[in-house]
C-alpha atoms as a PDB file:
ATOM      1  CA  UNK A   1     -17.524  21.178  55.559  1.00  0.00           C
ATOM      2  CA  UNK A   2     -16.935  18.786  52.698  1.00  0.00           C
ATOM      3  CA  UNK A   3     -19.397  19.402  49.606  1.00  0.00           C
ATOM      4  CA  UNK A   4     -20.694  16.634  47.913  1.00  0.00           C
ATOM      5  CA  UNK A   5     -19.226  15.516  44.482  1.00  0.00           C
ATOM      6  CA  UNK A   6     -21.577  16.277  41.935  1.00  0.00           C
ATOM      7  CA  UNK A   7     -23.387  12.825  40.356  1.00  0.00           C
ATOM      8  CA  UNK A   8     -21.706  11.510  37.654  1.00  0.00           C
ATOM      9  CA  UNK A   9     -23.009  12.070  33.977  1.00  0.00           C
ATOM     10  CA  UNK A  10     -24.089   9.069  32.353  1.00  0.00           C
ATOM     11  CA  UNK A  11     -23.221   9.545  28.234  1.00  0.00           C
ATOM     12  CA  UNK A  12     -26.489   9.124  26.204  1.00  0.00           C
ATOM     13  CA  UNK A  13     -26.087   5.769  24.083  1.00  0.00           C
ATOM     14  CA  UNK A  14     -24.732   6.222  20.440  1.00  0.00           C
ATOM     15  CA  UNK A  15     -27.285   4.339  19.114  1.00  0.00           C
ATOM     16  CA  UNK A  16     -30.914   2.803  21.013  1.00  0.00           C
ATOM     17  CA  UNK A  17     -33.158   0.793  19.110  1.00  0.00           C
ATOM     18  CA  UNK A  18     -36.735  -0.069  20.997  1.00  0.00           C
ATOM     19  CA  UNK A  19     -38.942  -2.402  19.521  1.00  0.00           C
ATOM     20  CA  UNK A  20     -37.273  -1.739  15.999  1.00  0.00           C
ATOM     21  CA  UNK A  21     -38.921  -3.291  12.863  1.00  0.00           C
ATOM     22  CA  UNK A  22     -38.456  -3.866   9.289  1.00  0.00           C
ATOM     23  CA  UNK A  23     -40.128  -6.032   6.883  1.00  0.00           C
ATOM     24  CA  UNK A  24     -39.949  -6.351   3.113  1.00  0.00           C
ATOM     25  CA  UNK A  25     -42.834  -7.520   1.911  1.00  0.00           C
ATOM     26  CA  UNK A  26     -43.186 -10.929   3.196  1.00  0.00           C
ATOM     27  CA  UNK A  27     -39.678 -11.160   4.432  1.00  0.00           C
ATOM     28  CA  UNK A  28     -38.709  -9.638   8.099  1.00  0.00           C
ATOM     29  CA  UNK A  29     -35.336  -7.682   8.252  1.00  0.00           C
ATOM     30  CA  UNK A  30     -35.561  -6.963  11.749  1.00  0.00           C
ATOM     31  CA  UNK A  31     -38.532  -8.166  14.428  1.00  0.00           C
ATOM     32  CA  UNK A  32     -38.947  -6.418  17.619  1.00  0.00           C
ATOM     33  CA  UNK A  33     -35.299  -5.656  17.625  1.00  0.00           C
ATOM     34  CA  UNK A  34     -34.032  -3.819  21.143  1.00  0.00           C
ATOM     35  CA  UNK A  35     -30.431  -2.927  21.187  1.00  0.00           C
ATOM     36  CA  UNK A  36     -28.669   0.060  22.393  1.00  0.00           C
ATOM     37  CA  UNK A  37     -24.553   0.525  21.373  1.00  0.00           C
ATOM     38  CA  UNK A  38     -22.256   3.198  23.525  1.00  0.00           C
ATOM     39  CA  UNK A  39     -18.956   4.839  22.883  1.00  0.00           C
ATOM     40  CA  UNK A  40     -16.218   2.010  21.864  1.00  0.00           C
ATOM     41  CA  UNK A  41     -16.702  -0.838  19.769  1.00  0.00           C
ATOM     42  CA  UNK A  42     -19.163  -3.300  19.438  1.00  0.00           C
ATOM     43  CA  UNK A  43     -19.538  -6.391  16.966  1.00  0.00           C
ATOM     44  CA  UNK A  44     -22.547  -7.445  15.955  1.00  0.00           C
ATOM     45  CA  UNK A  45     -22.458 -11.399  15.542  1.00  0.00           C
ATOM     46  CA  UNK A  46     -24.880 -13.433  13.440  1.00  0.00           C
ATOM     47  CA  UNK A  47     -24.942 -15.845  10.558  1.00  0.00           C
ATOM     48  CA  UNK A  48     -25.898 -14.093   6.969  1.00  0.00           C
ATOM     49  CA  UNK A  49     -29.718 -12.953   6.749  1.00  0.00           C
ATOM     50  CA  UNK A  50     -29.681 -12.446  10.432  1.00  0.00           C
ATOM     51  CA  UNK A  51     -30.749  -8.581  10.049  1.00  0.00           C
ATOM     52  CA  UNK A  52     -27.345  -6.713  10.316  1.00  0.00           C
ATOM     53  CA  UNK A  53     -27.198  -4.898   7.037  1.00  0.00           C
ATOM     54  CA  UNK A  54     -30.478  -4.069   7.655  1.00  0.00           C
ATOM     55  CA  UNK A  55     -29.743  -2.546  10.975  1.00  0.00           C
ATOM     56  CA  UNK A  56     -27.146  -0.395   9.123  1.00  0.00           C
ATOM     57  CA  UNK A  57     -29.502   1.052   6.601  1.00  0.00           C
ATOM     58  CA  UNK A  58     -31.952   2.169   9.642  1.00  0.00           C
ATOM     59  CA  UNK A  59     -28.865   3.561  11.395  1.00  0.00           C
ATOM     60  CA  UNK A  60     -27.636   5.648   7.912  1.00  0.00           C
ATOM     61  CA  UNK A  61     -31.087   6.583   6.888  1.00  0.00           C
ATOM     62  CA  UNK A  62     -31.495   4.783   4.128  1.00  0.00           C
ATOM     63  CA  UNK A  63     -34.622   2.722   5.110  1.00  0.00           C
ATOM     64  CA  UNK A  64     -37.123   3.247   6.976  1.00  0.00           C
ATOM     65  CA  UNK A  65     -38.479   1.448   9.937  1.00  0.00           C
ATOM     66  CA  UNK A  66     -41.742  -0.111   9.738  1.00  0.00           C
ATOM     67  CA  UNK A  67     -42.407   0.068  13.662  1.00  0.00           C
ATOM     68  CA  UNK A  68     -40.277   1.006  16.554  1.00  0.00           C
ATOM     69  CA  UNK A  69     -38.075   3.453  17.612  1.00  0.00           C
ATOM     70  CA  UNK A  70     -34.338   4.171  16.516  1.00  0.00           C
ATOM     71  CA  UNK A  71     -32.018   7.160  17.944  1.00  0.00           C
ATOM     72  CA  UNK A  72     -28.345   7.832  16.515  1.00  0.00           C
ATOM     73  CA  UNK A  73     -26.660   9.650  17.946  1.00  0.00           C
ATOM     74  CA  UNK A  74     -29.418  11.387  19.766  1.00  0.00           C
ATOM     75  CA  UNK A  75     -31.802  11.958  16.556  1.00  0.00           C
ATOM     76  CA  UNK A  76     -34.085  10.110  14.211  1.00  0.00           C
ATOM     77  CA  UNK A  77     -32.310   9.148  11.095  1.00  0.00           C
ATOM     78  CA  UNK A  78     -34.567   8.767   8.612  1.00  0.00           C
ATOM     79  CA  UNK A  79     -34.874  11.482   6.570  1.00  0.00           C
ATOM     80  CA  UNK A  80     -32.107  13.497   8.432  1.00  0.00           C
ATOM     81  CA  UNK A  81     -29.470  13.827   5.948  1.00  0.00           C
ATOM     82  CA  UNK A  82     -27.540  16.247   8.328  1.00  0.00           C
ATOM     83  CA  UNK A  83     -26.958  13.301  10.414  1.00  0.00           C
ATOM     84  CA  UNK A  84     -25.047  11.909   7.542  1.00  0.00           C
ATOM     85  CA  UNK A  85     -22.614  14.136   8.598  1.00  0.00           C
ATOM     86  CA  UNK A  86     -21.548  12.603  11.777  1.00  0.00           C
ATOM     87  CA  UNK A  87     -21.451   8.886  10.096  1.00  0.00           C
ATOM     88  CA  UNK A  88     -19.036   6.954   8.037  1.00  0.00           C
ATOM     89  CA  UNK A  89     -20.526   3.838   6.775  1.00  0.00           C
ATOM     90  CA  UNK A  90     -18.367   1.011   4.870  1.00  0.00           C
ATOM     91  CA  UNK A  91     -20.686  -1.515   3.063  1.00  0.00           C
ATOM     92  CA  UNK A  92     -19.688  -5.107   2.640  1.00  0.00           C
ATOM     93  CA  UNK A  93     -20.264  -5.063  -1.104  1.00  0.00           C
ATOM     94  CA  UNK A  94     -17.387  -3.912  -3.889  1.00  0.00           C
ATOM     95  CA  UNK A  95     -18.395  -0.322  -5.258  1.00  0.00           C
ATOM     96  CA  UNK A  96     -15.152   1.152  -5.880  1.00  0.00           C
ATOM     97  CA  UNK A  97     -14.603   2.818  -9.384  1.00  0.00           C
ATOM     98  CA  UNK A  98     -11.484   0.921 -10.558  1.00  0.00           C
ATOM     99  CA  UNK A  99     -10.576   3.001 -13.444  1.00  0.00           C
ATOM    100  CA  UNK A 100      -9.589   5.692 -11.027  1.00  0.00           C
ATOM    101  CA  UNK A 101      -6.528   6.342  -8.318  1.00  0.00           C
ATOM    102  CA  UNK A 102      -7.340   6.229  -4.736  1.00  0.00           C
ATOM    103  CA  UNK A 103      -6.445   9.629  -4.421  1.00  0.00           C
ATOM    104  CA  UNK A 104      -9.212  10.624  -7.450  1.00  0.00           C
ATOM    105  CA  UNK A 105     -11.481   8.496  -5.171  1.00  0.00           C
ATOM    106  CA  UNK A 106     -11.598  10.432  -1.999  1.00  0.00           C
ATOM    107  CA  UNK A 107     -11.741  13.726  -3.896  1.00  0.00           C
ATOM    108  CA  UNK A 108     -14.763  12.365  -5.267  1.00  0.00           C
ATOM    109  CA  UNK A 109     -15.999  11.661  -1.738  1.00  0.00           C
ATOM    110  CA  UNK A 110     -14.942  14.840  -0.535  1.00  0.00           C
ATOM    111  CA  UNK A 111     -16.921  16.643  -3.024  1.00  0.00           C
ATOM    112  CA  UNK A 112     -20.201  14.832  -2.412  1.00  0.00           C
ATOM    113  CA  UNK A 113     -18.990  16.126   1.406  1.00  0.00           C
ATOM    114  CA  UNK A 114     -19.237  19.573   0.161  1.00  0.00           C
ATOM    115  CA  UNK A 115     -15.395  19.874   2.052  1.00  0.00           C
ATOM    116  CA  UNK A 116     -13.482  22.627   1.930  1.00  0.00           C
ATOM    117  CA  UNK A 117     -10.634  21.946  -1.254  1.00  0.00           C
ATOM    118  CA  UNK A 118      -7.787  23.436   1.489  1.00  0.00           C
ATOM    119  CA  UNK A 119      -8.528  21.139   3.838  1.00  0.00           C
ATOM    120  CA  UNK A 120      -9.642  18.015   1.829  1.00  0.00           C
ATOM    121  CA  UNK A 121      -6.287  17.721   0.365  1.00  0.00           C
ATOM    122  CA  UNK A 122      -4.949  17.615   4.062  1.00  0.00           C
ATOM    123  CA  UNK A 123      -8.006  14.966   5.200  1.00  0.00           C
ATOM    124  CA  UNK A 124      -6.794  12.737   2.439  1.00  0.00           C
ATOM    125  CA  UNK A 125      -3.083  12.849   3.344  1.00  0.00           C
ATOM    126  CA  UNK A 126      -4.308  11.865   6.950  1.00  0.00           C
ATOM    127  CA  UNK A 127      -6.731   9.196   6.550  1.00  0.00           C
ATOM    128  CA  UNK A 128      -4.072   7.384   3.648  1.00  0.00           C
ATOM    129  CA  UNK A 129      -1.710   7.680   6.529  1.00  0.00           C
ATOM    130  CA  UNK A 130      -3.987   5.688   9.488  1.00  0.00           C
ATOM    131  CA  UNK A 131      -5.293   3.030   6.778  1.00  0.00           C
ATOM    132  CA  UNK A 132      -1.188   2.869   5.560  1.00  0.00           C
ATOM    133  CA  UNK A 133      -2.055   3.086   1.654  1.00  0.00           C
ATOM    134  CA  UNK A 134       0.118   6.687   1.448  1.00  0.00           C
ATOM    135  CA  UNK A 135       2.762   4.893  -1.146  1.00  0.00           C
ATOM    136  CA  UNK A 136      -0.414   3.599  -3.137  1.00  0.00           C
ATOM    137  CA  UNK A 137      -3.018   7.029  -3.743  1.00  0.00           C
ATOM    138  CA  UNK A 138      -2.064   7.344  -6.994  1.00  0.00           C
ATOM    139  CA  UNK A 139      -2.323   3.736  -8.682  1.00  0.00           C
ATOM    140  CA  UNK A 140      -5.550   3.449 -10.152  1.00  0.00           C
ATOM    141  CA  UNK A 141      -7.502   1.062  -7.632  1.00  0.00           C
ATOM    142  CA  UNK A 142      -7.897  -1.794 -10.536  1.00  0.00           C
ATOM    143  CA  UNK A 143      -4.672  -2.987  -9.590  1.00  0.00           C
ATOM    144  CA  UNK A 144      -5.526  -3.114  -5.637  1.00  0.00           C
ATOM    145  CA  UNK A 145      -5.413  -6.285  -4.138  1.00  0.00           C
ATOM    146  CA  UNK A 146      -8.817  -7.256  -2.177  1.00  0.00           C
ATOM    147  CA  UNK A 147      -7.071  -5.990   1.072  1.00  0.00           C
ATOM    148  CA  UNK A 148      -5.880  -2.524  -0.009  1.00  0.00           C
ATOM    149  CA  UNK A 149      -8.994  -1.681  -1.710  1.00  0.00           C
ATOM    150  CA  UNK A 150     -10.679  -2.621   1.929  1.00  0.00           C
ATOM    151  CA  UNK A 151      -8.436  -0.392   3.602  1.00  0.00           C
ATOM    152  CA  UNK A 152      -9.459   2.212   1.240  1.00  0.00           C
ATOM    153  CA  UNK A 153     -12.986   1.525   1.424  1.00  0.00           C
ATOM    154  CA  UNK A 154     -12.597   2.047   5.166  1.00  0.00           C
ATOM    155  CA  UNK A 155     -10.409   5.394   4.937  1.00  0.00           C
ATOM    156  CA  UNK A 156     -13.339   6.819   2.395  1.00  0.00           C
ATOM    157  CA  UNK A 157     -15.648   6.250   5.451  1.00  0.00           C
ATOM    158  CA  UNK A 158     -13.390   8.199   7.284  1.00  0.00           C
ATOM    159  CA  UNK A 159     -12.867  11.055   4.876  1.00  0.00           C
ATOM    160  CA  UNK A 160     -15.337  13.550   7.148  1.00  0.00           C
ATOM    161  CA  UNK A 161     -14.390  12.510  10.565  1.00  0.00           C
ATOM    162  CA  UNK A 162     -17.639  11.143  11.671  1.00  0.00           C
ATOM    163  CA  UNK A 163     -17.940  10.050  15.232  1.00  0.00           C
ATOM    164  CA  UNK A 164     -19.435   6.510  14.102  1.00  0.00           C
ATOM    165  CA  UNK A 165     -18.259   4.366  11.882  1.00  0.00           C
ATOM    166  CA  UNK A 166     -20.025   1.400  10.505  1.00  0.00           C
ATOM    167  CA  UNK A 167     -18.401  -1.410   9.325  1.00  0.00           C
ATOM    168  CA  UNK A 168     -20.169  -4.033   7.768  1.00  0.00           C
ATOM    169  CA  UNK A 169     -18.466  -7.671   7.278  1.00  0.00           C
ATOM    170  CA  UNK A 170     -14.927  -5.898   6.218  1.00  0.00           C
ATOM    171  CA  UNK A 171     -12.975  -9.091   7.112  1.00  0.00           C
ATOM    172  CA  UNK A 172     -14.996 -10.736   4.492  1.00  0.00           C
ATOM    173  CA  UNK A 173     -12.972 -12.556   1.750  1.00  0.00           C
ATOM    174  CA  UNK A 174      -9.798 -11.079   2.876  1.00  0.00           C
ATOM    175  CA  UNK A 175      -6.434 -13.067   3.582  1.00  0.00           C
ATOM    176  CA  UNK A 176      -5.436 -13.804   7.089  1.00  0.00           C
ATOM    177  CA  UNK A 177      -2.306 -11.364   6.641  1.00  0.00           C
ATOM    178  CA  UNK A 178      -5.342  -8.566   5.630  1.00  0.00           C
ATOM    179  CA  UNK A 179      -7.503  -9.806   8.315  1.00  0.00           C
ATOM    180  CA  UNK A 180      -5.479  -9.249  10.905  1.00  0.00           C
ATOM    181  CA  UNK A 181      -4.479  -6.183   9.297  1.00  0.00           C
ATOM    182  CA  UNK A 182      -7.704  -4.732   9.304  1.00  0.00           C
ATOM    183  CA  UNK A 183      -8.581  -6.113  12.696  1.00  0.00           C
ATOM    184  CA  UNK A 184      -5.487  -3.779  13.971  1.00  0.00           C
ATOM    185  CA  UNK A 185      -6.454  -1.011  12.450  1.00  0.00           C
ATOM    186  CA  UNK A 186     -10.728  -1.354  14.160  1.00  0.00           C
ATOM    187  CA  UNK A 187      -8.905  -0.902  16.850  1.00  0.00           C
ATOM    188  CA  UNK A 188      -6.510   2.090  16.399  1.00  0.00           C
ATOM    189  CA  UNK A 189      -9.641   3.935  15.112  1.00  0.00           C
ATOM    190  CA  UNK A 190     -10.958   4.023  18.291  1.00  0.00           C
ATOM    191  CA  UNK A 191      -8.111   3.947  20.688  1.00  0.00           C
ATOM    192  CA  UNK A 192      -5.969   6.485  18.703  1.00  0.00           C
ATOM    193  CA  UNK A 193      -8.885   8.187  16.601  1.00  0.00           C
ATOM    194  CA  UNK A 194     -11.500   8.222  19.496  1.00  0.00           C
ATOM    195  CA  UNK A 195     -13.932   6.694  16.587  1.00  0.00           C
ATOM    196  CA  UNK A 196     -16.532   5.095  17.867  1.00  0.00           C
ATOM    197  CA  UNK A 197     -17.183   1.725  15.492  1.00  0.00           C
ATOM    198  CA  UNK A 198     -19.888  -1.089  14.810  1.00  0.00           C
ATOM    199  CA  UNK A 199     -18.399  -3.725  13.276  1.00  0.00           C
ATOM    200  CA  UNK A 200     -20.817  -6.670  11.832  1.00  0.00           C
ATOM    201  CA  UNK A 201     -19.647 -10.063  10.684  1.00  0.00           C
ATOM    202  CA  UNK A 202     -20.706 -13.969  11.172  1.00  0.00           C
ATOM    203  CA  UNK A 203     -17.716 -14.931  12.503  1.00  0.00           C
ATOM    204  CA  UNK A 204     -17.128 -15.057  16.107  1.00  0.00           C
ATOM    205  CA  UNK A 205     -13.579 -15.637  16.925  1.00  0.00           C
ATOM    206  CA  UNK A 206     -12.870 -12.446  14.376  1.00  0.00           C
ATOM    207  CA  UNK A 207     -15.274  -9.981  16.807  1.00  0.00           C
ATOM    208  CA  UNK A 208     -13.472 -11.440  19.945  1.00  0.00           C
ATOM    209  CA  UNK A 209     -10.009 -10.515  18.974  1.00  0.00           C
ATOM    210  CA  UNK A 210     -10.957  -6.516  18.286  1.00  0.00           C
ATOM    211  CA  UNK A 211     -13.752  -5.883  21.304  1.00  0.00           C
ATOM    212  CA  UNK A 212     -15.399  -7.170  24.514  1.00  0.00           C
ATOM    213  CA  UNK A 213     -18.547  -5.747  23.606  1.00  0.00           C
ATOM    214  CA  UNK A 214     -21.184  -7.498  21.175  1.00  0.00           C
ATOM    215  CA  UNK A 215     -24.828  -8.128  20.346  1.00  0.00           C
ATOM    216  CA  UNK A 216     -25.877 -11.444  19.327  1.00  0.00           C
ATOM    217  CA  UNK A 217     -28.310 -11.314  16.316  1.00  0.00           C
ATOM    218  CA  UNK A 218     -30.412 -13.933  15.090  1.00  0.00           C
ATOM    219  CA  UNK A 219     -33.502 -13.568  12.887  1.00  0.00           C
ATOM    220  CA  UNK A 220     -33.865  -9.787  13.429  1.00  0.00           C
ATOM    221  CA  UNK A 221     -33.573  -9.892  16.855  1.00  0.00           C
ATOM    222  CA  UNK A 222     -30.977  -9.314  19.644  1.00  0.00           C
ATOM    223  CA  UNK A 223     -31.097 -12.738  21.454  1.00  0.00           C
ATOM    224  CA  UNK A 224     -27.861 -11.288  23.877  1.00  0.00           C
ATOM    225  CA  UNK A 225     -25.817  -7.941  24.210  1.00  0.00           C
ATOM    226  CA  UNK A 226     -23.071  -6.985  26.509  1.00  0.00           C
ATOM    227  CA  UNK A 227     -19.704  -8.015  27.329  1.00  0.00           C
ATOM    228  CA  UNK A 228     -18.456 -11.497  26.270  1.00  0.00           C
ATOM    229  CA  UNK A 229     -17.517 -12.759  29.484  1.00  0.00           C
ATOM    230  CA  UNK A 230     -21.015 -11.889  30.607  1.00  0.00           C
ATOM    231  CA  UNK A 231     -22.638 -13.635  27.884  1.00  0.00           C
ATOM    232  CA  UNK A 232     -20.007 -16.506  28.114  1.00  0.00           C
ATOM    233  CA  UNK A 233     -21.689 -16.957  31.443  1.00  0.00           C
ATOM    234  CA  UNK A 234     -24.780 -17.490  29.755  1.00  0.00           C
ATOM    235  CA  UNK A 235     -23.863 -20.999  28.720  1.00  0.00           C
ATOM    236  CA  UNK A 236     -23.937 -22.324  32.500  1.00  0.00           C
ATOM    237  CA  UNK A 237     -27.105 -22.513  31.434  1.00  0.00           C
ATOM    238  CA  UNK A 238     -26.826 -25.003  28.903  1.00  0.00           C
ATOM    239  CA  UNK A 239     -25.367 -28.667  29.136  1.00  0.00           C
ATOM    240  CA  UNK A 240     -21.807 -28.677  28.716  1.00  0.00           C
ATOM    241  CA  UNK A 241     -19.600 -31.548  26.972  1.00  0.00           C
ATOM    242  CA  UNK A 242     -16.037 -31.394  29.011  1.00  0.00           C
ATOM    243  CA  UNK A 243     -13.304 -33.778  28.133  1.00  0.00           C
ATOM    244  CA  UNK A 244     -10.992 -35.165  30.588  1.00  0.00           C
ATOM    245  CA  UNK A 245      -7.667 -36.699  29.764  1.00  0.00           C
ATOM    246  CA  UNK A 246      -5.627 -39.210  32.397  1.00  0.00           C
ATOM    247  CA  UNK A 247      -5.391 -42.471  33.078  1.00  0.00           C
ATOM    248  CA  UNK A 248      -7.374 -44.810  35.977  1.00  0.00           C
ATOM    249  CA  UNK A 249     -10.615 -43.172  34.340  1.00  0.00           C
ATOM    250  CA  UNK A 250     -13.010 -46.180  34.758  1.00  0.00           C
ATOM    251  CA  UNK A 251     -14.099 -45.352  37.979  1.00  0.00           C
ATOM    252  CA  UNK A 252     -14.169 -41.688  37.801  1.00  0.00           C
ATOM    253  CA  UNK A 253     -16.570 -42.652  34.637  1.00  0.00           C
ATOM    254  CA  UNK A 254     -18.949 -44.445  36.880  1.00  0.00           C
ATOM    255  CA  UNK A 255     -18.922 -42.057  39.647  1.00  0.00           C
ATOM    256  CA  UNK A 256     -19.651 -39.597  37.448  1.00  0.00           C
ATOM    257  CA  UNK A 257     -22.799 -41.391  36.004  1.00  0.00           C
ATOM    258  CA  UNK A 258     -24.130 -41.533  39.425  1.00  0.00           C
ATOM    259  CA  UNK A 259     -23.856 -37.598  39.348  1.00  0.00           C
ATOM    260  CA  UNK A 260     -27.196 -36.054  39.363  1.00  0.00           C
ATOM    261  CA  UNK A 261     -25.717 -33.441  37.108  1.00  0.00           C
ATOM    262  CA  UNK A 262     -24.095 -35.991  34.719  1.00  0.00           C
ATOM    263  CA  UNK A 263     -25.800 -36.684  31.490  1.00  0.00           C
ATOM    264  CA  UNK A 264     -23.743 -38.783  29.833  1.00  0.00           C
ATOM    265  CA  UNK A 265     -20.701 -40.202  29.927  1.00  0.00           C
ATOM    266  CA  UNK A 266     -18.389 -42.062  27.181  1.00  0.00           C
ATOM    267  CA  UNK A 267     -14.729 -43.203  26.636  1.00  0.00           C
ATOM    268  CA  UNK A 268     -13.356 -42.039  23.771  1.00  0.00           C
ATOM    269  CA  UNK A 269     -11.356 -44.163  21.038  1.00  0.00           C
ATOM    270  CA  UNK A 270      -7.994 -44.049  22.817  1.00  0.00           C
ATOM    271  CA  UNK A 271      -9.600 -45.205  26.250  1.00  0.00           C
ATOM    272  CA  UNK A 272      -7.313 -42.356  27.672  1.00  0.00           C
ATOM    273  CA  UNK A 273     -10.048 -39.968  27.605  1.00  0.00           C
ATOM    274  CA  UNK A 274     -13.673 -39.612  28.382  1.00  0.00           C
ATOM    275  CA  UNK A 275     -16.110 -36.599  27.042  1.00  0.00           C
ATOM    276  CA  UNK A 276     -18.808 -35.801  30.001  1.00  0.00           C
ATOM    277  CA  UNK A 277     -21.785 -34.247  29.185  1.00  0.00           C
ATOM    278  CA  UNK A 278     -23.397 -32.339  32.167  1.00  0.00           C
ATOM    279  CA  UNK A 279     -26.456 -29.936  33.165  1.00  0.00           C
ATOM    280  CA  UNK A 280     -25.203 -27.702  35.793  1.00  0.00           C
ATOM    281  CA  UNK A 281     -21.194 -27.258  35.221  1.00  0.00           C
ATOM    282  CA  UNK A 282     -20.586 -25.435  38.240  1.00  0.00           C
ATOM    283  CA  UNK A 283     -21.642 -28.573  40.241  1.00  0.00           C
ATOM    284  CA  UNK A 284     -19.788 -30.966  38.348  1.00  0.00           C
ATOM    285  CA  UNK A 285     -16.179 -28.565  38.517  1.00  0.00           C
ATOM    286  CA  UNK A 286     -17.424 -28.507  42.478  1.00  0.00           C
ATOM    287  CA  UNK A 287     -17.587 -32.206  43.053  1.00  0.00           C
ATOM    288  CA  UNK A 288     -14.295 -33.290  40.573  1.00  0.00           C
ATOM    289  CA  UNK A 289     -11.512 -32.629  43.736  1.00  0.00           C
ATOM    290  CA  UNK A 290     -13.574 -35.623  45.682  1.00  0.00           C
ATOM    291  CA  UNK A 291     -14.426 -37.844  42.932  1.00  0.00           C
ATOM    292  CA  UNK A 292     -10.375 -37.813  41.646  1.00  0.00           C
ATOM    293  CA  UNK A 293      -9.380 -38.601  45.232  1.00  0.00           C
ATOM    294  CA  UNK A 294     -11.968 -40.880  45.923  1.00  0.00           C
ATOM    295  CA  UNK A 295     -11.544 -42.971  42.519  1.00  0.00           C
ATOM    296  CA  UNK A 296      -7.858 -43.028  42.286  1.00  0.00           C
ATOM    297  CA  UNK A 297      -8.014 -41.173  38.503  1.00  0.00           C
ATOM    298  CA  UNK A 298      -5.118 -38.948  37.661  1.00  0.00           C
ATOM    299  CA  UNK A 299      -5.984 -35.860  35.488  1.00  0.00           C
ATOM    300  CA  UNK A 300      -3.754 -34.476  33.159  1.00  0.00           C
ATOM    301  CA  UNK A 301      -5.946 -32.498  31.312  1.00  0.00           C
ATOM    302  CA  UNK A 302      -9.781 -31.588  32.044  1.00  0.00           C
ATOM    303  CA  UNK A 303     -11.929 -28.789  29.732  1.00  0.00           C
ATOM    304  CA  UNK A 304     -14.694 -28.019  28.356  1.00  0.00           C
ATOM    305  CA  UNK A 305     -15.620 -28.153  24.510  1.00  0.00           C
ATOM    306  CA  UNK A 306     -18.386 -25.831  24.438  1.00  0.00           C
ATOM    307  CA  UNK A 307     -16.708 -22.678  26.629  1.00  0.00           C
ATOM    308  CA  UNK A 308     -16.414 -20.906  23.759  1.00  0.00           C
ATOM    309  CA  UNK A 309     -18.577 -17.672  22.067  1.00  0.00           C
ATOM    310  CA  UNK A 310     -19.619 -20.042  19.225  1.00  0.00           C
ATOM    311  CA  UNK A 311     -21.026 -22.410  21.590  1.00  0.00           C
ATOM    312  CA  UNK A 312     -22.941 -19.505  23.664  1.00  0.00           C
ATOM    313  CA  UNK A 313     -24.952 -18.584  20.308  1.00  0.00           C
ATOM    314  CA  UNK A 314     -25.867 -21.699  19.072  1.00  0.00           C
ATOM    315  CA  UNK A 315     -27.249 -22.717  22.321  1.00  0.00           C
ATOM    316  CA  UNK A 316     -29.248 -19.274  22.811  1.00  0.00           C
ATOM    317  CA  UNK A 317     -30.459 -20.064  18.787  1.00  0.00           C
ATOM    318  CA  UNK A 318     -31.134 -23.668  19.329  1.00  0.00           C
ATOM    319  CA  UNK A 319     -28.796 -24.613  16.722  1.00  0.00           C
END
């Protein structure tokens, strides 16, 4: 007789927030804030002020929430210091002493660790080795450019081998040689290093090249979460502005106007092209193979503007 296969374990979230708020005064950091990260890496996405640094004070400890609830990894931060333990958190603001060498640095760190001397001078060997500053430890960091003193930033984060890291905006002001750098290295931490990683910033296109998984924050709250091609799907939702190239186009353009999905319709300046803004795209991509062979048009090129991650949250934020 065959036994059954045991049910598979689900892993608790790293981090679930529930209702999570946090005001200052008059000023609200997060509002009603529900989010919940797992194992991997996940960007959080949102213009400045949108409640993400905020978010990563609640996670490390350092603030507490005004209403809500907030587990990492399975415990209440605030005012658990031995949870500390288990995090690495790199803020977007400069801090680094620049009168001392890297290597002086993470010593520091590793003292306010409490590690072990021994094995603190073999932790910093490592973690210069994955963030590839080993041939720079012992130049004092006031000759660092922006980029290497990111890198190190990141590898002091590392220093204890916490299972999350927390990266806030670490693209920010960096060259696009650093950028992608550092956008290489996100993702050997958790492919090679089994880290797992939150990564904030306000740009999009930067968050879509290291994961598939983000949360959407606006004005303290998560207006979408998930995998970008689901929320990508979000925006058949939303009216779409598609722009066809060809020639013969005239009578495609009034066909189309007669769509009850069409909105608009205009030739642009070249009279080779036409931008057609519709309500449902999935009907208008349906009825195209007709209306080409029907109207004679030849299509060379036919897409749409607003497919794109940036065009997902500014419709969801009614930018």
């Amino acid at each position: 007789m065959n036994e059954e296969s045991p049910p598979e374990q689900t892993k608790p979230p790293i981090i679930h927030a529930s209702s999570l708020s946090k005001w200052y005064g008059d000023v609200i950091g997060l509002n009603n804030l529900n989010l919940t990260i797992s194992e991997g890496i996940t960007g959080l996405v949102g213009p400045n002020g949108a409640g993400k640094s905020t978010l990563f004070k609640l996670i490390t400890g350092t603030i507490k929430p005004n209403a809500g609830e907030l587990s990492v990894l399975g415990q209440k931060p605030w005012g658990n210091t031995r949870n500390l333990a288990s995090i690495g958190f790199c803020p977007d603001y400069e801090f680094l002493p620049l009168e001392m060498t890297g290597r002086e640095y993470l010593k520091f760190l590793g003292g306010l660790h409490a590690m072990d001397p021994g094995t603190l001078e073999g932790r910093i060997s490592e973690v210069s080795g994955i963030v590839r500053m080993e041939k720079s430890m012992d130049r004092k960091m006031g000759g660092y450019s922006k980029g290497m003193k990111q890198r190190l930033k990141i590898a002091g984060a590392l220093l204890h081998n916490p299972k999350l890291l927390l990266l806030d905006e670490p693209l920010s002001g960096l060259d696009p040689i650093s950028r992608r750098d550092i956008m290489t290295l996100i993702g050997k931490l958790h492919r090679e290093y089994d880290h797992t990683v939150v990564v904030s910033s306000h740009v999009l296109h930067d968050i879509e090249r290291m994961t598939h998984n983000i949360a959407l924050i606006y004005k303290g709250r998560a207006v979408a979460t998930g995998r970008i091609s689901e929320i990508r799907d979000l925006i058949s939702q939303h009216p779409h502005n598609i722009l066809i190239e060809g020639a013969k186009l005239s009578e495609l353009a009034k066909a189309l106007i007669e769509g009850s999905y069409t909105v608009s319709v205009g030739f642009n300046g070249d009279r080779n092209s036409i931008t057609v803004k519709v309500s449902s795209p999935d009907e208008f991509f349906d009825s195209m193979p007709a209306l080409v062979e029907n109207t004679g048009a030849s299509i060379e090129r036919m897409y749409s503007l607003d497919d794109n991650l940036e065009s997902v949250f500014k419709y969801m934020v009614g930018w």
